[in-house]
C-alpha atoms as a PDB file:
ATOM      1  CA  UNK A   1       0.000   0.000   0.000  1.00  0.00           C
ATOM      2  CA  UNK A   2       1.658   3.429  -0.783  1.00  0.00           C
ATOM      3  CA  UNK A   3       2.290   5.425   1.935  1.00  0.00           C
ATOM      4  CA  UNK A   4       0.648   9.006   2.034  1.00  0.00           C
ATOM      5  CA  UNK A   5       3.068  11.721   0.944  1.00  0.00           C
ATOM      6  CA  UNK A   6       3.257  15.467   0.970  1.00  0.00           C
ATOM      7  CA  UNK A   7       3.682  16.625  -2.842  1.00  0.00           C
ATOM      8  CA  UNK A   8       7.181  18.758  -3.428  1.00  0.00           C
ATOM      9  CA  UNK A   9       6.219  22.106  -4.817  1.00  0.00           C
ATOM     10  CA  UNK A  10       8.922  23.877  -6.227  1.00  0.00           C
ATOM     11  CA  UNK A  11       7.836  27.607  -7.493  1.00  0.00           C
ATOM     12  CA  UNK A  12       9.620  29.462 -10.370  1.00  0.00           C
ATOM     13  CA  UNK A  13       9.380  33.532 -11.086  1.00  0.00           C
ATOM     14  CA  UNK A  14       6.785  35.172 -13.537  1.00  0.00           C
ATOM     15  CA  UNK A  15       7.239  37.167 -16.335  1.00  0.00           C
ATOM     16  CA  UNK A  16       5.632  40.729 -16.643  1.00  0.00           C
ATOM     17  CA  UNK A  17       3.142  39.456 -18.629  1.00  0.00           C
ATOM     18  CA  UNK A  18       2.014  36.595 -16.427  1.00  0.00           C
ATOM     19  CA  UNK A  19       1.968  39.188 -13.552  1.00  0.00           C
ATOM     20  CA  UNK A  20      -0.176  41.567 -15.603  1.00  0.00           C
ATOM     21  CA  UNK A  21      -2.464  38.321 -16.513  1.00  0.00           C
ATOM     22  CA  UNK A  22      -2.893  37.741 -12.656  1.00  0.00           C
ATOM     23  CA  UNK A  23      -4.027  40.773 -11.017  1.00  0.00           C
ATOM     24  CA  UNK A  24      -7.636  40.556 -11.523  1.00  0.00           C
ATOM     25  CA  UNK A  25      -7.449  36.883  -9.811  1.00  0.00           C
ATOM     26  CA  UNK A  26      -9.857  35.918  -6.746  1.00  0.00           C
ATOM     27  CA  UNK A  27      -8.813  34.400  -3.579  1.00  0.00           C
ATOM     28  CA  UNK A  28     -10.545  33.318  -0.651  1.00  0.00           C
ATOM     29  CA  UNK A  29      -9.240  33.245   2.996  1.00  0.00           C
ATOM     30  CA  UNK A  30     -11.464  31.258   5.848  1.00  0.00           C
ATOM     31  CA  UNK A  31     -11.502  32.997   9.176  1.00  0.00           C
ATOM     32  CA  UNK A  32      -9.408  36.289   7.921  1.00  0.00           C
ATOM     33  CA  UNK A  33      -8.871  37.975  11.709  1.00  0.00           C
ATOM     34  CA  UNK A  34      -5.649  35.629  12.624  1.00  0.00           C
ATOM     35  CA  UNK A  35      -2.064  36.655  12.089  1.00  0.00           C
ATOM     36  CA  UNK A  36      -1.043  34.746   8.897  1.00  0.00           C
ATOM     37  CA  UNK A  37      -4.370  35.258   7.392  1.00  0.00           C
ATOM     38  CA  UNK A  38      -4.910  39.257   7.882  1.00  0.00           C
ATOM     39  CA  UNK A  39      -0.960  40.172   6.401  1.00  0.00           C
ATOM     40  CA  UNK A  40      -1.641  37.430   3.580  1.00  0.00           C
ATOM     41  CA  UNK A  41      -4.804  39.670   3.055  1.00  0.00           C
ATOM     42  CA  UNK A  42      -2.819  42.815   2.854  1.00  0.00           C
ATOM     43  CA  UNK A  43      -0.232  41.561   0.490  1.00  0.00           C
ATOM     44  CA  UNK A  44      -3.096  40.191  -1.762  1.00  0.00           C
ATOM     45  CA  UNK A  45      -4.733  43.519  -1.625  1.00  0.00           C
ATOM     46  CA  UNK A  46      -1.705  45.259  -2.495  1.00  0.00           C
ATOM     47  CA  UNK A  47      -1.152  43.442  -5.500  1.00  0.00           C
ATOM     48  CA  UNK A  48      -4.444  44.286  -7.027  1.00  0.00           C
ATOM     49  CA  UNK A  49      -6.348  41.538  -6.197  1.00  0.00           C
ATOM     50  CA  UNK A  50      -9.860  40.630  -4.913  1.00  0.00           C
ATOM     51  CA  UNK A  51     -10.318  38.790  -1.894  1.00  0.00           C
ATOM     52  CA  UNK A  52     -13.024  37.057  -0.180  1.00  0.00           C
ATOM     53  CA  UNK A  53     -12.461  36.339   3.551  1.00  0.00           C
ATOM     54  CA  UNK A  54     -14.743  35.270   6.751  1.00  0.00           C
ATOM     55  CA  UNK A  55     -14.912  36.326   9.894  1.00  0.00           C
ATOM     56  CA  UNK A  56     -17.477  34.493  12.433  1.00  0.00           C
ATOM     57  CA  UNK A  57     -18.941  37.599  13.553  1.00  0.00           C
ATOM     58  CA  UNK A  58     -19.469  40.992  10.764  1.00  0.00           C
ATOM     59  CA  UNK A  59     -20.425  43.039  13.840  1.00  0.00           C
ATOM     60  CA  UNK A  60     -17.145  42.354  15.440  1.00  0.00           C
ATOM     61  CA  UNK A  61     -15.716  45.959  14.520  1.00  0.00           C
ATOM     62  CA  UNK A  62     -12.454  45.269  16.619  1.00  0.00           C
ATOM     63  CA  UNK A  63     -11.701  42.707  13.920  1.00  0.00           C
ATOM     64  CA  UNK A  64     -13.975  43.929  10.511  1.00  0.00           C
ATOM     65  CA  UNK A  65     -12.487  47.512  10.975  1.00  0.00           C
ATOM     66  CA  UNK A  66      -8.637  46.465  10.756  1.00  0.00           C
ATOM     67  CA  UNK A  67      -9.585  44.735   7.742  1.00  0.00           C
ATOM     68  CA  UNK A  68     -11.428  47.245   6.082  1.00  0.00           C
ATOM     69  CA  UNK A  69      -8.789  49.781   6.818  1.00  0.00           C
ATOM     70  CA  UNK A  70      -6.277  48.041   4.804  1.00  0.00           C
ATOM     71  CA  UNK A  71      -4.952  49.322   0.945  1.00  0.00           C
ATOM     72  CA  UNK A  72      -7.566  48.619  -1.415  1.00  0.00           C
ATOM     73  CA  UNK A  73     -10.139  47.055   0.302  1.00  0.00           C
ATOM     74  CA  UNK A  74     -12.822  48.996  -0.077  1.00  0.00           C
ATOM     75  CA  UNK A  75     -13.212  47.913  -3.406  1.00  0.00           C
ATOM     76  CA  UNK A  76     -11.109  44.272  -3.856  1.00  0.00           C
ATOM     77  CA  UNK A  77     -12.241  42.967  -0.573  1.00  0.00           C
ATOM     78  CA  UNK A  78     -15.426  41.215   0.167  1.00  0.00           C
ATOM     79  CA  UNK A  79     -16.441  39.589   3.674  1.00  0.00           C
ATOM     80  CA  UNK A  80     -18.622  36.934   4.720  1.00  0.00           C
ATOM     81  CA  UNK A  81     -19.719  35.401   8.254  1.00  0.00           C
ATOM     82  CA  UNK A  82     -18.974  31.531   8.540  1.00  0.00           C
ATOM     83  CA  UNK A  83     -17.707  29.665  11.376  1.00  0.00           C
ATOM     84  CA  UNK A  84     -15.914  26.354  10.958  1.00  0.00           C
ATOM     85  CA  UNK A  85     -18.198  24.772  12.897  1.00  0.00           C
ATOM     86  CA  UNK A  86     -20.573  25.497  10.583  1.00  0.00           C
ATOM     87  CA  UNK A  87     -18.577  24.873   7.096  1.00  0.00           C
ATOM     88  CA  UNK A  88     -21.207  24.978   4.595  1.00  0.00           C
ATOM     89  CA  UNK A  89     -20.983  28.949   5.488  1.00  0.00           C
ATOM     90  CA  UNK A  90     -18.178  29.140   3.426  1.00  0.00           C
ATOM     91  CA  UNK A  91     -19.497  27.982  -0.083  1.00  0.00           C
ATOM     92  CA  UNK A  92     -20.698  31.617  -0.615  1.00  0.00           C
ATOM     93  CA  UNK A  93     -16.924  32.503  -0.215  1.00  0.00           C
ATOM     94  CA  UNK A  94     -15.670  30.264  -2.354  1.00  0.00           C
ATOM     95  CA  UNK A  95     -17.903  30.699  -4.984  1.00  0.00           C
ATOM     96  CA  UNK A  96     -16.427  32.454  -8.080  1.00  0.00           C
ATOM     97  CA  UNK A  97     -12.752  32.487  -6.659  1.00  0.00           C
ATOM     98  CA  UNK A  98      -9.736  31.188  -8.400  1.00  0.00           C
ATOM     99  CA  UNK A  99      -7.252  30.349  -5.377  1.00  0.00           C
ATOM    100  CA  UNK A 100      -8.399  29.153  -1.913  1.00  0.00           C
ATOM    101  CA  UNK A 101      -5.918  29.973   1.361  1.00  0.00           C
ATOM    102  CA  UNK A 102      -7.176  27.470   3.983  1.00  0.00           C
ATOM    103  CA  UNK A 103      -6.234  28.849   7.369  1.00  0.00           C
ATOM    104  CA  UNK A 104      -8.257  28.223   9.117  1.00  0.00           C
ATOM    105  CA  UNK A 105      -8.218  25.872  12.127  1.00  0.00           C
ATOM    106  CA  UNK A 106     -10.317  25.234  15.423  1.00  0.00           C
ATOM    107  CA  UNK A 107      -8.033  25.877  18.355  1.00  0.00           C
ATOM    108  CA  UNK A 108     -10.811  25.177  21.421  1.00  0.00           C
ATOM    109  CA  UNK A 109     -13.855  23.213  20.777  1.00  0.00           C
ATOM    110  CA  UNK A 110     -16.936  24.420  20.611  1.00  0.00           C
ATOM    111  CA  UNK A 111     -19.353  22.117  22.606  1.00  0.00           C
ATOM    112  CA  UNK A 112     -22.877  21.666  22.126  1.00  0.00           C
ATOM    113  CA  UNK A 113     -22.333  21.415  18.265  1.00  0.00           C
ATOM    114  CA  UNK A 114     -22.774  17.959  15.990  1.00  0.00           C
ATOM    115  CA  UNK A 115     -18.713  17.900  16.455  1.00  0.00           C
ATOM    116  CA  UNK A 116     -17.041  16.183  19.309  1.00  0.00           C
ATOM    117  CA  UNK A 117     -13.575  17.017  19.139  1.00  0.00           C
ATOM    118  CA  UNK A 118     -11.616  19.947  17.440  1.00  0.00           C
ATOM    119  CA  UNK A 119      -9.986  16.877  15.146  1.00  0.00           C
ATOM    120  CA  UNK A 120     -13.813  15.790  13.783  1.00  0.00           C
ATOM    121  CA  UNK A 121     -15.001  19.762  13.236  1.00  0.00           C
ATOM    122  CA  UNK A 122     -11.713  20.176  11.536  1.00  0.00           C
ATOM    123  CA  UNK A 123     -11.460  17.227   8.910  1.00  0.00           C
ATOM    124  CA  UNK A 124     -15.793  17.916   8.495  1.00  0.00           C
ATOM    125  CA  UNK A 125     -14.653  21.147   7.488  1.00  0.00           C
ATOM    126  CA  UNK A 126     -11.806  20.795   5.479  1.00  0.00           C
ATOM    127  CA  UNK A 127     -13.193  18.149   3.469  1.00  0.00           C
ATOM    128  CA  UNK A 128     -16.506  20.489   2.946  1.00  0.00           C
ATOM    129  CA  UNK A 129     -14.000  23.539   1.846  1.00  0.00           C
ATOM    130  CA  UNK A 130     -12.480  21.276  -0.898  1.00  0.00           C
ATOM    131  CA  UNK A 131     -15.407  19.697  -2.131  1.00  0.00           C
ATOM    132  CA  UNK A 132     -17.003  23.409  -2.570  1.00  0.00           C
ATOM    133  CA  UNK A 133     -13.504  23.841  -4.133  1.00  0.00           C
ATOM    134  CA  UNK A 134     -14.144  21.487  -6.464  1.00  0.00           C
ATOM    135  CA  UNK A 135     -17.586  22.039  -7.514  1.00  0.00           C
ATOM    136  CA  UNK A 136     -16.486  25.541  -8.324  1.00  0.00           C
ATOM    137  CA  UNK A 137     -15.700  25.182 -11.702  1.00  0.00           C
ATOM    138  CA  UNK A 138     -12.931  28.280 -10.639  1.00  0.00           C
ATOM    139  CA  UNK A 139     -10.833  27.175  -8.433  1.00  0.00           C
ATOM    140  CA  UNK A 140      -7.388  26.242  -9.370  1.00  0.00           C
ATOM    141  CA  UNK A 141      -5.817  25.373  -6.355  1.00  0.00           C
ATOM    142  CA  UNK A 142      -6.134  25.207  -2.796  1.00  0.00           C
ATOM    143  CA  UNK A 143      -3.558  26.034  -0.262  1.00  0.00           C
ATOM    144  CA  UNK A 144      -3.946  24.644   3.343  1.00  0.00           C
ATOM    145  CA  UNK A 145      -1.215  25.966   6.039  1.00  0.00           C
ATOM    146  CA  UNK A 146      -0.347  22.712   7.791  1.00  0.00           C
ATOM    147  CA  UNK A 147       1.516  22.697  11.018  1.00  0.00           C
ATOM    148  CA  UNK A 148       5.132  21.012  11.655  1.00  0.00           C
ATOM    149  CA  UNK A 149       3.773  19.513  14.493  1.00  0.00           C
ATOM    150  CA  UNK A 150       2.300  17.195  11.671  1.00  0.00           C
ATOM    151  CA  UNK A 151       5.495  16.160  10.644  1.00  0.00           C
ATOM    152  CA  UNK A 152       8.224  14.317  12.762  1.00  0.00           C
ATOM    153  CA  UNK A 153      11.054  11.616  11.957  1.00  0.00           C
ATOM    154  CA  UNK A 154       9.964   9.753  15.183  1.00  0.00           C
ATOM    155  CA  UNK A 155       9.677   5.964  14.039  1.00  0.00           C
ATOM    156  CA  UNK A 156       5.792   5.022  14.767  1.00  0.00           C
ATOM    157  CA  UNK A 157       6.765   2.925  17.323  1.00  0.00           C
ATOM    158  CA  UNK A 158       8.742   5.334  19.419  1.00  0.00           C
ATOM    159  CA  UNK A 159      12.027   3.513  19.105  1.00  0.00           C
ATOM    160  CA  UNK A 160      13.926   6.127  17.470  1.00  0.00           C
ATOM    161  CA  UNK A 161      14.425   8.796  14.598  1.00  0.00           C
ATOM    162  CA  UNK A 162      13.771   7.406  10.711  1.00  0.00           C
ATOM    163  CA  UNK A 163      17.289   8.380   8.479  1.00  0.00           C
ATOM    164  CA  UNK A 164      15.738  10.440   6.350  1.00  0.00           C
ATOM    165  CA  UNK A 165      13.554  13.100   7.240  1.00  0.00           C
ATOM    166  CA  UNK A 166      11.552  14.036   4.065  1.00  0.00           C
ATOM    167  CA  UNK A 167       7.736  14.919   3.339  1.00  0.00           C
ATOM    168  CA  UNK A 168       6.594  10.936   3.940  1.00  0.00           C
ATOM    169  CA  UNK A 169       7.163  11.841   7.433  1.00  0.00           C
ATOM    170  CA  UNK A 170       4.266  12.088   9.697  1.00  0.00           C
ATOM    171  CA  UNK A 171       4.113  12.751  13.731  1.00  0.00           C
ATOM    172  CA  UNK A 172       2.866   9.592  15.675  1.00  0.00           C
ATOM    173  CA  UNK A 173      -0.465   9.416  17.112  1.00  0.00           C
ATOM    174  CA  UNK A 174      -0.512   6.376  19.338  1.00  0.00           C
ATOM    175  CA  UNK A 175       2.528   7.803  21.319  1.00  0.00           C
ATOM    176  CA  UNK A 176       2.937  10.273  24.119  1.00  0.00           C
ATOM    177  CA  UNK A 177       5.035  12.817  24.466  1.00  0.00           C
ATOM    178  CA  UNK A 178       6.580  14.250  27.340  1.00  0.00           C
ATOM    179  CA  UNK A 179       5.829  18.036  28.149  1.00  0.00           C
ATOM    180  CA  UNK A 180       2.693  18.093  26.602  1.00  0.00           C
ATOM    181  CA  UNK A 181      -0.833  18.763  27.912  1.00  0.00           C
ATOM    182  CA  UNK A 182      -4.511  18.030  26.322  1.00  0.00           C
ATOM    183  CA  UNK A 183      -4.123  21.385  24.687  1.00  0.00           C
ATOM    184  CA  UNK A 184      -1.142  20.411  22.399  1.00  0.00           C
ATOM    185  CA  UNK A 185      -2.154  16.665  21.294  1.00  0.00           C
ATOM    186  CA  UNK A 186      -5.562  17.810  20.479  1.00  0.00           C
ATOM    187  CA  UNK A 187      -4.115  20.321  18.087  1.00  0.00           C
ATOM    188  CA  UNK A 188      -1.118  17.843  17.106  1.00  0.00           C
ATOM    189  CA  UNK A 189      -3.651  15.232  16.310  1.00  0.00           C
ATOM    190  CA  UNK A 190      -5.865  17.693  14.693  1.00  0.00           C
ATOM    191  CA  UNK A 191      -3.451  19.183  12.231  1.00  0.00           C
ATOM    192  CA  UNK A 192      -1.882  15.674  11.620  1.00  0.00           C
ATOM    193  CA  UNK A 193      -5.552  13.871  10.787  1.00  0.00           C
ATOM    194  CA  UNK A 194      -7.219  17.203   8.548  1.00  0.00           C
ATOM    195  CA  UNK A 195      -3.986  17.760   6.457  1.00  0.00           C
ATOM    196  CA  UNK A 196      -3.615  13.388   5.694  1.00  0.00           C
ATOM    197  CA  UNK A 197      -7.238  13.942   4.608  1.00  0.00           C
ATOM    198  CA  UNK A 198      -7.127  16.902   2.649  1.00  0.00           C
ATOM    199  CA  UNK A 199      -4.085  15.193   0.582  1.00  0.00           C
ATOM    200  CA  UNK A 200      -6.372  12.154   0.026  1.00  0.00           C
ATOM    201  CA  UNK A 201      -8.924  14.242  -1.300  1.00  0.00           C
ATOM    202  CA  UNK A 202      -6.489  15.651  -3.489  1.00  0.00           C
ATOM    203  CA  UNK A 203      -5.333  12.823  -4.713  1.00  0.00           C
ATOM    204  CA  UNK A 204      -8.971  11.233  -5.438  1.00  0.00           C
ATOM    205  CA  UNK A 205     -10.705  11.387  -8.989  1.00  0.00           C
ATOM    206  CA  UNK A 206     -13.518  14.345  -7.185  1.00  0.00           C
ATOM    207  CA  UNK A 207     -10.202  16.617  -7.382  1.00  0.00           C
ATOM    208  CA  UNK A 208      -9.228  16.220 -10.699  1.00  0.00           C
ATOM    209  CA  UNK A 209      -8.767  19.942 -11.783  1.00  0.00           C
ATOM    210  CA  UNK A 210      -8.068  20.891  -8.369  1.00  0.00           C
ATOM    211  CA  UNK A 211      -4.577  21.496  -7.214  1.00  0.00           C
ATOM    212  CA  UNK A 212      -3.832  21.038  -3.284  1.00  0.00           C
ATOM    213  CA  UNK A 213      -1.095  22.030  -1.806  1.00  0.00           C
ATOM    214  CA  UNK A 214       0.298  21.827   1.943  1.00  0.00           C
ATOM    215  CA  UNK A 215       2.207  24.665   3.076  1.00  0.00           C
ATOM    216  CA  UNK A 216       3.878  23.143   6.662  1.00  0.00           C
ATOM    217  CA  UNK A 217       4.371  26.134   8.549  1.00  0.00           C
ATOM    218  CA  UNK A 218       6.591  26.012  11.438  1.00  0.00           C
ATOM    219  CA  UNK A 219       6.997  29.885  13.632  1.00  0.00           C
ATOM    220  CA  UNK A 220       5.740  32.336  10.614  1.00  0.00           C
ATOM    221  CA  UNK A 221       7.192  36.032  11.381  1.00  0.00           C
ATOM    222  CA  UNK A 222       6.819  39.423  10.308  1.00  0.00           C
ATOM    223  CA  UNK A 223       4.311  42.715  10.433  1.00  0.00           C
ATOM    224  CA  UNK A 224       0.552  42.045  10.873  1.00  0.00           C
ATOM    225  CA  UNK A 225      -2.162  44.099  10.565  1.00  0.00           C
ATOM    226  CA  UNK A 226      -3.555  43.798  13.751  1.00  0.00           C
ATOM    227  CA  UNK A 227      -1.197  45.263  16.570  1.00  0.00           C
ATOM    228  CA  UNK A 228      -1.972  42.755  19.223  1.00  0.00           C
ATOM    229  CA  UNK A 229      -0.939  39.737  17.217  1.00  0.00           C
ATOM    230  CA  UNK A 230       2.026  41.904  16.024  1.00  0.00           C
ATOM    231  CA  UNK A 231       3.466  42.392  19.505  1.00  0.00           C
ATOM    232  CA  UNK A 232       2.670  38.609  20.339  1.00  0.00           C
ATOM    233  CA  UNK A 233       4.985  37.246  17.368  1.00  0.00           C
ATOM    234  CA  UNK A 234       7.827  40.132  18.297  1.00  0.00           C
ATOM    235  CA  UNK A 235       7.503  38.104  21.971  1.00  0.00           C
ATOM    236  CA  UNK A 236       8.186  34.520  19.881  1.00  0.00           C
ATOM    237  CA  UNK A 237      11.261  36.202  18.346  1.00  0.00           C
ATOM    238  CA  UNK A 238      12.557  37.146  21.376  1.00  0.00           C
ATOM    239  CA  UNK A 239      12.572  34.075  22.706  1.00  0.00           C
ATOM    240  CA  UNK A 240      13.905  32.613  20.056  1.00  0.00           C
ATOM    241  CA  UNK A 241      16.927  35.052  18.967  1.00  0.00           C
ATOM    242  CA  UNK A 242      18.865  33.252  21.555  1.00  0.00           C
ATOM    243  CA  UNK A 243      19.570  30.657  19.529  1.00  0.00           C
ATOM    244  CA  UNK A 244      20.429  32.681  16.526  1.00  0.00           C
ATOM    245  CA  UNK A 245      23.609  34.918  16.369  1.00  0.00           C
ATOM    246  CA  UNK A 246      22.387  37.332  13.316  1.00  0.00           C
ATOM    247  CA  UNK A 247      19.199  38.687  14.432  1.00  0.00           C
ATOM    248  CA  UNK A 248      19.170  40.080  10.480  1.00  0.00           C
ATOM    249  CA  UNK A 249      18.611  36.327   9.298  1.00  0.00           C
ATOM    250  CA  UNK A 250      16.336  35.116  10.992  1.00  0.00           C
ATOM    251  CA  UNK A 251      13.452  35.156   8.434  1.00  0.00           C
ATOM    252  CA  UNK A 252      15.754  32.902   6.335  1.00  0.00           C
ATOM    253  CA  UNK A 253      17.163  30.500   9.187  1.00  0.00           C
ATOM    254  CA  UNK A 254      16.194  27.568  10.706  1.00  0.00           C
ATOM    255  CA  UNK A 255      16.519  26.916  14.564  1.00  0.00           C
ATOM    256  CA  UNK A 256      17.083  23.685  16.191  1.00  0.00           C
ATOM    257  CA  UNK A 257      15.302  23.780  19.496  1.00  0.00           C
ATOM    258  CA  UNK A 258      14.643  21.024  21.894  1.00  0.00           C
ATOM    259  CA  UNK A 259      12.346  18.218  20.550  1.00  0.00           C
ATOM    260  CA  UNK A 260      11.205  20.133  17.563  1.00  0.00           C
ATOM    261  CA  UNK A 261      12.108  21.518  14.122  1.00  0.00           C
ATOM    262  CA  UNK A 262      10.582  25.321  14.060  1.00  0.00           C
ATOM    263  CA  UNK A 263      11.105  26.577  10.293  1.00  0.00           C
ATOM    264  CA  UNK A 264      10.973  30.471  10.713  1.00  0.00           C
ATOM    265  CA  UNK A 265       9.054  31.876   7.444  1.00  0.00           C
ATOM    266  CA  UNK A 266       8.340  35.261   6.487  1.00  0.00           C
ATOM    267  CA  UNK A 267       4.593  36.218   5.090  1.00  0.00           C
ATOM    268  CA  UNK A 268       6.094  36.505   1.709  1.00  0.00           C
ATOM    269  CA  UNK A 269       7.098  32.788   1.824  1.00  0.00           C
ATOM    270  CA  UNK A 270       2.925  32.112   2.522  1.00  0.00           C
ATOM    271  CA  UNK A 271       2.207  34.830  -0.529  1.00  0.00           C
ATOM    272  CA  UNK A 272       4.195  33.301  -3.224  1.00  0.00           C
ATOM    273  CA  UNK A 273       2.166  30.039  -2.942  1.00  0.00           C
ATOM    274  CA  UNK A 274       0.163  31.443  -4.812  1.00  0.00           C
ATOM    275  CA  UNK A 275       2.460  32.276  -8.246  1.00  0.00           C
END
């Protein structure tokens, strides 16, 4: 039986005239009011292009007013209220788009819903979000931002480290893991179980014209939007600029820390997925 495998995605640089045939494209972002997904909303918007994003309450105006504020968006940007927990909101999104950011994720769970973990409102979700992707008839590809807690080169019985530490990696579920609480296996198992499912779907006959791809994220850094969430990920860099000499290179480094890989990407790494 073949063994479930993150595709390699390799990305080369347009010419003018592929840049000029691009600006008009439409993108959708579930849940637009987190970190990666309100700066990936500003560099869309910068670059001429329309964007579709959710939020799970309109009449939130701590969180629909920084988005409205930003370049361009009062006439490339268009929200809509959905709530992962309730995923068919987000086929008016997705409807008439060309590229498809999935960011978002349930970090608490909801209770009192038809969902009984963060893992099954997740993978309901996700699955939902591609088959509306799918249906389309515009969507080209979709882009989910996976987690490298997903992806480990701990043997899946716990006896050691595999040789080779590749994208056929994935982080054991039957095992536990010191240091952790409830909090951090229900999102490891969470992100590990909706991103194996979204690359099934890709890989099944219903996806045909649709492109997935899995962007594994590890700590992403740089300027946000919303000032709270800025000041948070200045606090993660601060930490971590112990363990690298050049402060300078730090969007372009990767730092060894104990018991996990943390690949440090800037927000243009998350915008050129979509080239």
């Amino acid at each position: 039986m073949n063994k479930l495998k993150r595709k390699v995605v390799r990305f080369k640089s347009r010419t003018k005239k592929e840049e000029k045939c691009q600006v008009a494209t439409e993108c959708v972002l579930p849940e637009g009011q987190g970190y990666v997904a309100a700066s990936l909303i500003k560099k869309l918007l910068q670059n001429g292009h329309i964007v579709h994003t959710t939020l799970r309450n309109l009449d939130d105006e701590s969180k629909v007013g920084v988005l409205k504020s930003l370049p361009n968006a009062t006439n490339n940007l268009v929200l809509f209220e959905a709530d992962i927990y309730k995923p068919h909101q987000f086929e008016a999104a997705i409807t008439g788009t060309n590229f498809v950011f999935h960011i978002a994720t349930p970090l608490h769970h909801t209770h009192g819903t038809q969902f009984g973990s963060t893992t099954e409102a997740s993978v309901t979700a996700t699955k939902m979000i591609a088959k509306f992707c799918a249906e389309s008839g515009t969507v080209r590809r979709l882009i989910y931002t996976a987690s490298v807690v997903s992806m480990s080169p701990m043997k899946d019985d716990g006896s050691g480290f595999k040789e080779l530490f590749d994208e056929s990696c994935w982080t054991p579920l039957n095992l536990s893991y010191p240091f952790s609480d409830s909090f951090v296996l229900g999102y490891m198992e969470s992100k590990t179980i909706t991103e194996k499912e979204l690359l099934k779907f890709g890989e099944s006959e219903e996806s045909e014209r649709l492109e997935v791809v899995s962007l594994v994220c590890g700590v992403i850094a740089g300027e946000s939007p919303h000032l709270s969430l800025a000041l948070s990920t200045l606090s993660t860099m601060a930490v971590l600029s112990q363990f690298i000499d050049d402060a300078q290179s730090m969007a372009d480094s990767c730092v060894l820390v104990p018991s996990c890989l943390l690949q440090i990407l800037p927000i243009t790494t998350v915008f050129t997925i979509l080239n």
